[in-house]
N, C-alpha and C. Protein backbone atom coordinates (compact mmCIF):
# COMPACT_ATOMS: atom_id res chain seq x y z
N UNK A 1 81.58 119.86 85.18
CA UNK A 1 81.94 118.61 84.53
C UNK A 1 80.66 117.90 84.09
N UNK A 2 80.84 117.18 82.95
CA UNK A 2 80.04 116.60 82.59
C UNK A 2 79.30 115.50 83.20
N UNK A 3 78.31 115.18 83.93
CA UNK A 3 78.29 113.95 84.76
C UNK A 3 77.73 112.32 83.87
N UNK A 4 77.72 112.93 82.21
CA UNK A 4 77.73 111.38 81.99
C UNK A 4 78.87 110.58 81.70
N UNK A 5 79.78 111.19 80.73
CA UNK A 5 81.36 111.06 80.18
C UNK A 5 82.18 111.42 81.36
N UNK A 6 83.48 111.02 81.17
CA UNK A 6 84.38 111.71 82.03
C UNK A 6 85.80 110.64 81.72
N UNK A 7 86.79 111.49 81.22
CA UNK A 7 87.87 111.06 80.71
C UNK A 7 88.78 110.66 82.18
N UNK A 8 89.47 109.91 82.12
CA UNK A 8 90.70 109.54 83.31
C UNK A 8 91.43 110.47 83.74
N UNK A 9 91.81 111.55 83.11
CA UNK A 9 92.39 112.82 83.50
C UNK A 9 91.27 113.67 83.74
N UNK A 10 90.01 113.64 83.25
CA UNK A 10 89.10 114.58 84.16
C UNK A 10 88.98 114.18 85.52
N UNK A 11 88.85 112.92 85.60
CA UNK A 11 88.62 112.24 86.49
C UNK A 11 89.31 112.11 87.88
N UNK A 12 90.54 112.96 87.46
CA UNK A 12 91.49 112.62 88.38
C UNK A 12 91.66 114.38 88.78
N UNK A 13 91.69 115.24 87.69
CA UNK A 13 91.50 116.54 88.06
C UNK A 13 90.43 116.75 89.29
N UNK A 14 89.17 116.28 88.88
CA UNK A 14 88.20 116.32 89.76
C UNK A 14 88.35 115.63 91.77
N UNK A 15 89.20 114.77 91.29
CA UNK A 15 89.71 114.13 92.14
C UNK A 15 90.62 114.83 93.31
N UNK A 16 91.31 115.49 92.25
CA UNK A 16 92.37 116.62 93.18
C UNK A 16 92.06 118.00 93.63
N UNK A 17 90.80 118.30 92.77
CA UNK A 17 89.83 119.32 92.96
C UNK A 17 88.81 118.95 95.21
N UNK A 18 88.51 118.17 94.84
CA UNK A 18 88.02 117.12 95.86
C UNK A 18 89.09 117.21 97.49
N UNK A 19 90.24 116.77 97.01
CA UNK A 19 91.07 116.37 97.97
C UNK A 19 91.56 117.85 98.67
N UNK A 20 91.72 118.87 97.46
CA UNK A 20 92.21 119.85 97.82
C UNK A 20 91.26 120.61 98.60
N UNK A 21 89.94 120.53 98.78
CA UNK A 21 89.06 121.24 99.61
C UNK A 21 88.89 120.18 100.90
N UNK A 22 88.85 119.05 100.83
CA UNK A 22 88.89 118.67 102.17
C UNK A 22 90.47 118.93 102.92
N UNK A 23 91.36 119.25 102.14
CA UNK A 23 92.87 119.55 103.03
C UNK A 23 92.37 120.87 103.62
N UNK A 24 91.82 121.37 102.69
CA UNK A 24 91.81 123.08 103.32
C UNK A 24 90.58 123.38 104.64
N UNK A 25 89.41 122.41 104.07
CA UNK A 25 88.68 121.92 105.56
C UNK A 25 89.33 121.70 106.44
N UNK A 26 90.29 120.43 106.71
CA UNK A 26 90.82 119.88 107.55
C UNK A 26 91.67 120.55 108.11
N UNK A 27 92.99 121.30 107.38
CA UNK A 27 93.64 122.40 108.13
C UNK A 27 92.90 123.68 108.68
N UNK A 28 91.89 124.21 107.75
CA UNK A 28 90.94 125.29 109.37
C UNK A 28 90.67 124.45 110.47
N UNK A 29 90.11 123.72 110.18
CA UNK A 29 89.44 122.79 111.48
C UNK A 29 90.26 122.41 112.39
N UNK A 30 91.85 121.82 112.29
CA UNK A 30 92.66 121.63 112.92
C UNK A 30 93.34 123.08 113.66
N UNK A 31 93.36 124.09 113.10
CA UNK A 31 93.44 125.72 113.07
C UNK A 31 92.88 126.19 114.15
N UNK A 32 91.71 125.67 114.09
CA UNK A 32 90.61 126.06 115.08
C UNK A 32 90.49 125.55 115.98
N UNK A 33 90.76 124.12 116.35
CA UNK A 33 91.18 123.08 117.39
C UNK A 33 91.99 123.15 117.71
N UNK A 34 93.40 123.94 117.07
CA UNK A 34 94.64 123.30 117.99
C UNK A 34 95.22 124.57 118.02
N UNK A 35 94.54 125.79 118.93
CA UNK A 35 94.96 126.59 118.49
C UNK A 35 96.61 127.10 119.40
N UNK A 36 96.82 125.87 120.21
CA UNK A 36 98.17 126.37 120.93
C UNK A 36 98.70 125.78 120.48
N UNK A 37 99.07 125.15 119.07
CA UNK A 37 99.64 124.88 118.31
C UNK A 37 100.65 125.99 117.41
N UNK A 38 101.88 125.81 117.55
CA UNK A 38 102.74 126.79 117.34
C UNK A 38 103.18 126.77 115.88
N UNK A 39 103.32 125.11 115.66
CA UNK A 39 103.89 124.62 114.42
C UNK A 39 102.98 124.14 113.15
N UNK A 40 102.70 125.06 112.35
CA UNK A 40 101.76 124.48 111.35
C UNK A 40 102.17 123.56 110.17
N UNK A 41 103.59 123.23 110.50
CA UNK A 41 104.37 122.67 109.42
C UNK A 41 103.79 121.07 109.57
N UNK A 42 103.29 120.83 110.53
CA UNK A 42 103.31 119.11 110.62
C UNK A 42 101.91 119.25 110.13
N UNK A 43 100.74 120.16 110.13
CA UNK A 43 99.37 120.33 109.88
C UNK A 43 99.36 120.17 107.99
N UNK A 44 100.32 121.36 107.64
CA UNK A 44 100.01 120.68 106.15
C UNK A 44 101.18 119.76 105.58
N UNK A 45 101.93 118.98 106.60
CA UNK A 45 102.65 117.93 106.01
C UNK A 45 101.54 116.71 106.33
N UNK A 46 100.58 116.55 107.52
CA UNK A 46 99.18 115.56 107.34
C UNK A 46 98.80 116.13 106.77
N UNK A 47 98.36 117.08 106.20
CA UNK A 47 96.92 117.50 104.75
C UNK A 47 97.57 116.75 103.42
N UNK A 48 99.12 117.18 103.38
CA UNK A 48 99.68 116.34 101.96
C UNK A 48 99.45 114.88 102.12
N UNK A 49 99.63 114.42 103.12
CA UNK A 49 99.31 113.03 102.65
C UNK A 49 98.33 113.12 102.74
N UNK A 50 97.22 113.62 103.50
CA UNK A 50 95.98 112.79 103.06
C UNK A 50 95.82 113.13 101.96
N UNK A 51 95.92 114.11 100.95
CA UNK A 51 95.90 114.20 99.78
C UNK A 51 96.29 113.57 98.48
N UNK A 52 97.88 112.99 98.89
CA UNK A 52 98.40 111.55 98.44
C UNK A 52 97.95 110.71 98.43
N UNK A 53 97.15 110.23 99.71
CA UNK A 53 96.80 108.94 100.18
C UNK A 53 95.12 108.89 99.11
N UNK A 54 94.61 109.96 99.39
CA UNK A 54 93.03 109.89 98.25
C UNK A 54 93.47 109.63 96.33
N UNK A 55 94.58 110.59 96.02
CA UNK A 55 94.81 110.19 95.02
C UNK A 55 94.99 108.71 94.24
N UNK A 56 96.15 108.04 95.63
CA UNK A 56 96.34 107.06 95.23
C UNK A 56 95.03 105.75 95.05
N UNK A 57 94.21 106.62 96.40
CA UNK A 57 93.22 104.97 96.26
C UNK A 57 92.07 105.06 95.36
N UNK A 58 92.21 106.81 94.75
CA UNK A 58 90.99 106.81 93.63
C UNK A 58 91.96 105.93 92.30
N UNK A 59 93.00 106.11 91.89
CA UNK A 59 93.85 105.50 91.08
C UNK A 59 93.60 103.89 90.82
N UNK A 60 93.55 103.69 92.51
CA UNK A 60 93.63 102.14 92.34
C UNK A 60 92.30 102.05 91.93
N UNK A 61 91.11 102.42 92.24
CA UNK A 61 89.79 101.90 92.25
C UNK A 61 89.25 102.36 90.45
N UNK A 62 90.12 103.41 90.24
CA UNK A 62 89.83 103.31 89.06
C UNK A 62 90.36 102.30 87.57
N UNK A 63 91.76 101.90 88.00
CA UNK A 63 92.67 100.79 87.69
C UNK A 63 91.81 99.46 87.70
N UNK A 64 91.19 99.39 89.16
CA UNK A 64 90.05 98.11 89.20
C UNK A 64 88.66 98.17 88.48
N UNK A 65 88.32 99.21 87.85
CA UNK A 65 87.71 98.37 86.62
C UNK A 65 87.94 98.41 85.38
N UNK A 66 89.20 98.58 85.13
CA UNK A 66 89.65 98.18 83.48
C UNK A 66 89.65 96.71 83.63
N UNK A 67 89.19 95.78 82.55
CA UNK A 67 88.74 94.67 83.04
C UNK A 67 89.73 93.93 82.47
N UNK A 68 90.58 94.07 81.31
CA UNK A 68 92.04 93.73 80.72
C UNK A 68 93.11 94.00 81.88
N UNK A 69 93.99 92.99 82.37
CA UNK A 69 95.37 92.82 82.81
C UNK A 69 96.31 94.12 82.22
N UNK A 70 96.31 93.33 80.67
CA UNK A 70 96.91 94.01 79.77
C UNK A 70 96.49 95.59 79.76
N UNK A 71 95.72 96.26 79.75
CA UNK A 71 95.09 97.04 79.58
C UNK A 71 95.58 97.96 81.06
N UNK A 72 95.39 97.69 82.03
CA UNK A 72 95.07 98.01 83.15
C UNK A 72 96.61 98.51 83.81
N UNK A 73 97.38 97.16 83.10
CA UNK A 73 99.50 97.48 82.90
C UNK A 73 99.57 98.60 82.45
N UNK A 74 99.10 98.98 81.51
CA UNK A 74 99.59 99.53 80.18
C UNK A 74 99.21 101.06 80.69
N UNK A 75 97.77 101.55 81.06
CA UNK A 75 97.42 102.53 82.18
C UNK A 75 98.15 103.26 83.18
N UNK A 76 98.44 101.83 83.87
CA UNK A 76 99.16 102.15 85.30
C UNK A 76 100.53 102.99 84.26
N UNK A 77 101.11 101.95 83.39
CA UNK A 77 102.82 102.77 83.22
C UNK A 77 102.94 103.78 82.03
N UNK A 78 101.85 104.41 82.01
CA UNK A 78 101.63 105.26 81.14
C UNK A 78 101.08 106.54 82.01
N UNK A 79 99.93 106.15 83.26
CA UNK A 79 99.99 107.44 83.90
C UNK A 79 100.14 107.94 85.33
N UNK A 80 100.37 106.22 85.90
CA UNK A 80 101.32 106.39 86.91
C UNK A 80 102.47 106.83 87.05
N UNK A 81 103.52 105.62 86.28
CA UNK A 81 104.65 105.88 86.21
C UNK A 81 105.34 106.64 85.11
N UNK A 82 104.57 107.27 84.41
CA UNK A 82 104.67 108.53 83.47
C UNK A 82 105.71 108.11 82.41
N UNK A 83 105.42 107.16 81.97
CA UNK A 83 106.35 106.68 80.97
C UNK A 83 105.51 106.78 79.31
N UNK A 84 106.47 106.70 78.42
CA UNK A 84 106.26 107.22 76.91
C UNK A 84 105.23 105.65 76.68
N UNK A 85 104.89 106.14 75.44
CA UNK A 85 104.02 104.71 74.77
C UNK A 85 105.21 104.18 74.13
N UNK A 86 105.96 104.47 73.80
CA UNK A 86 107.60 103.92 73.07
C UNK A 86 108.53 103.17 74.62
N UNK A 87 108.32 103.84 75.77
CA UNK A 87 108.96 103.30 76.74
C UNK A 87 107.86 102.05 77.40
N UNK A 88 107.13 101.88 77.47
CA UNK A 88 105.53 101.00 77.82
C UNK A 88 106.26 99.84 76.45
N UNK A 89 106.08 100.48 75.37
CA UNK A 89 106.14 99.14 73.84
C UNK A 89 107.56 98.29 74.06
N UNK A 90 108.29 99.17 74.46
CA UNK A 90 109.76 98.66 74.82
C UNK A 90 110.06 97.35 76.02
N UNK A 91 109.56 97.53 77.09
CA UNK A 91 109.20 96.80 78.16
C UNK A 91 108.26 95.89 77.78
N UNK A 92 107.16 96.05 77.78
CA UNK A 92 106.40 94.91 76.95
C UNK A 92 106.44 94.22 76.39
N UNK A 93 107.33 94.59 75.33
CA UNK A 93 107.93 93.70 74.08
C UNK A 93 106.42 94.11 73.25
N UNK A 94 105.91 94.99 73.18
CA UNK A 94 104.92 95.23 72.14
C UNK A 94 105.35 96.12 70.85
N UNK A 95 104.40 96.31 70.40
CA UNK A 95 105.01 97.57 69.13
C UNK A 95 103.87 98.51 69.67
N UNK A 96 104.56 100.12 69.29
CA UNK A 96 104.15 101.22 69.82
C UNK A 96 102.37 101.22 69.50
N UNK A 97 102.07 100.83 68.38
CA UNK A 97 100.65 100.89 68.06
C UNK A 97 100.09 99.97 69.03
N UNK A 98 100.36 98.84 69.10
CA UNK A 98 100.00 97.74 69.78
C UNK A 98 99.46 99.15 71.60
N UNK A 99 100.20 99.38 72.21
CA UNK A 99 100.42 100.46 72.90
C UNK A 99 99.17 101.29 73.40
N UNK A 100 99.43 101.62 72.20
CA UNK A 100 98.00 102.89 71.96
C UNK A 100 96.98 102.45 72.18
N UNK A 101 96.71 101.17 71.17
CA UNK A 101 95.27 101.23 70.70
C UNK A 101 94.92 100.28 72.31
N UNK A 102 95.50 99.64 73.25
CA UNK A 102 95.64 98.75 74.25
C UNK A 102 95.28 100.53 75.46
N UNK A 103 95.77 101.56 75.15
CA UNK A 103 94.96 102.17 76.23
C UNK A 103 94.04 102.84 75.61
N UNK A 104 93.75 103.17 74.52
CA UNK A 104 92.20 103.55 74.13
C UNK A 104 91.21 102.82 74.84
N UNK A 105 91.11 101.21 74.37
CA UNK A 105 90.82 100.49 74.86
C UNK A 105 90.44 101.10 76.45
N UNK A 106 91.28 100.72 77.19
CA UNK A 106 91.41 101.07 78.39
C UNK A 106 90.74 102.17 78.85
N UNK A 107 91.30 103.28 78.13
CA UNK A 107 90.17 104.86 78.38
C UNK A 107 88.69 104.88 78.23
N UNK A 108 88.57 104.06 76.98
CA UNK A 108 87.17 103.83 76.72
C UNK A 108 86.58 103.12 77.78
N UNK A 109 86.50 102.48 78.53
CA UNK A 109 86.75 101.21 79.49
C UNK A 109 86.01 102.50 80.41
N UNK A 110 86.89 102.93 81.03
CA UNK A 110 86.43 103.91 81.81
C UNK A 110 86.04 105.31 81.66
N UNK A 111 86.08 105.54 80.84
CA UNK A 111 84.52 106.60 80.15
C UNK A 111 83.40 106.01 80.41
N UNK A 112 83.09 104.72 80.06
CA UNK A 112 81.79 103.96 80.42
C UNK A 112 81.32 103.66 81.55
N UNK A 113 82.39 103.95 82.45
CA UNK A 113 81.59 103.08 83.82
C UNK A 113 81.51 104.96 84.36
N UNK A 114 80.30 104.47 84.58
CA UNK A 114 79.25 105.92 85.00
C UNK A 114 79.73 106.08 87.45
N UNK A 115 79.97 104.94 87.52
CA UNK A 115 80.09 104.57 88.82
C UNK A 115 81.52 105.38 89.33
N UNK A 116 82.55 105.69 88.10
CA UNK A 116 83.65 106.30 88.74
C UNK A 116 83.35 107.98 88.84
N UNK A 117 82.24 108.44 88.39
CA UNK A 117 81.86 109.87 88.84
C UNK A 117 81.31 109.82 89.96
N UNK A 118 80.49 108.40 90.81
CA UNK A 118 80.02 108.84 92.00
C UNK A 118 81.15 108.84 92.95
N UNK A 119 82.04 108.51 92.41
CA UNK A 119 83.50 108.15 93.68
C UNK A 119 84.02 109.40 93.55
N UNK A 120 84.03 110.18 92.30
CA UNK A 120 85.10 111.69 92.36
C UNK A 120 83.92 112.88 93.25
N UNK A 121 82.75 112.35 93.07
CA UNK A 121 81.47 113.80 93.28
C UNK A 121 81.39 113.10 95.11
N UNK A 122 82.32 113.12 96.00
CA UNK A 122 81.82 113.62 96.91
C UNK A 122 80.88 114.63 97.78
């Protein structure tokens, strides 16, 4: 990855790239510690969340520096809650362009801040 640029979906790839090697740490290690442990089902039902749980708080921290409200809405229900730019314009009461150019904005936003690659490069 590039370490000056880095798009919100790289960002988050990298992210899950990240999470997914400390689950797989954490379940040997637990592997290796618990080894009269019969049931490995509860071992990677804690690895999924902690995996959940990193996603979500890189999300938020990356959410916290789009520096627009507007902007930062518009993000969240576009790639949180996986909704259309027509379903976002609808709710809003915006028009679909209005939409777009409100998360460019936003993307651009965080392409620039160089600080959200030191949070994914554990």
């Amino acid at each position: 990855m590039n370490p000056v640029l880095c798009t919100y979906e790289e960002c988050l790839v990298e992210l899950k790239r990240s999470a997914w090697r400390l689950q797989s740490k954490t379940r040997a290690h637990i592997k290796r510690e618990c080894e009269w442990a019969e049931d490995y089902n509860e071992v990677d039902s804690a690895c999924s969340q902690l995996q959940q749980l990193c996603e979500e708080e890189f999300i938020q921290y990356a959410l916290s520096h789009i520096s627009s409200s507007k902007a930062r809405l518009i993000i969240q229900k576009l790639y949180v809650e996986d909704l259309s730019e027509k379903q976002v314009a609808e709710q809003l009461n915006l028009t679909q362009q209005a939409v777009n150019r409100w998360k460019n904005i936003a993307l651009q936003e965080l392409r620039s801040k160089k600080n959200l690659l030191k949070y994914v490069q554990l």
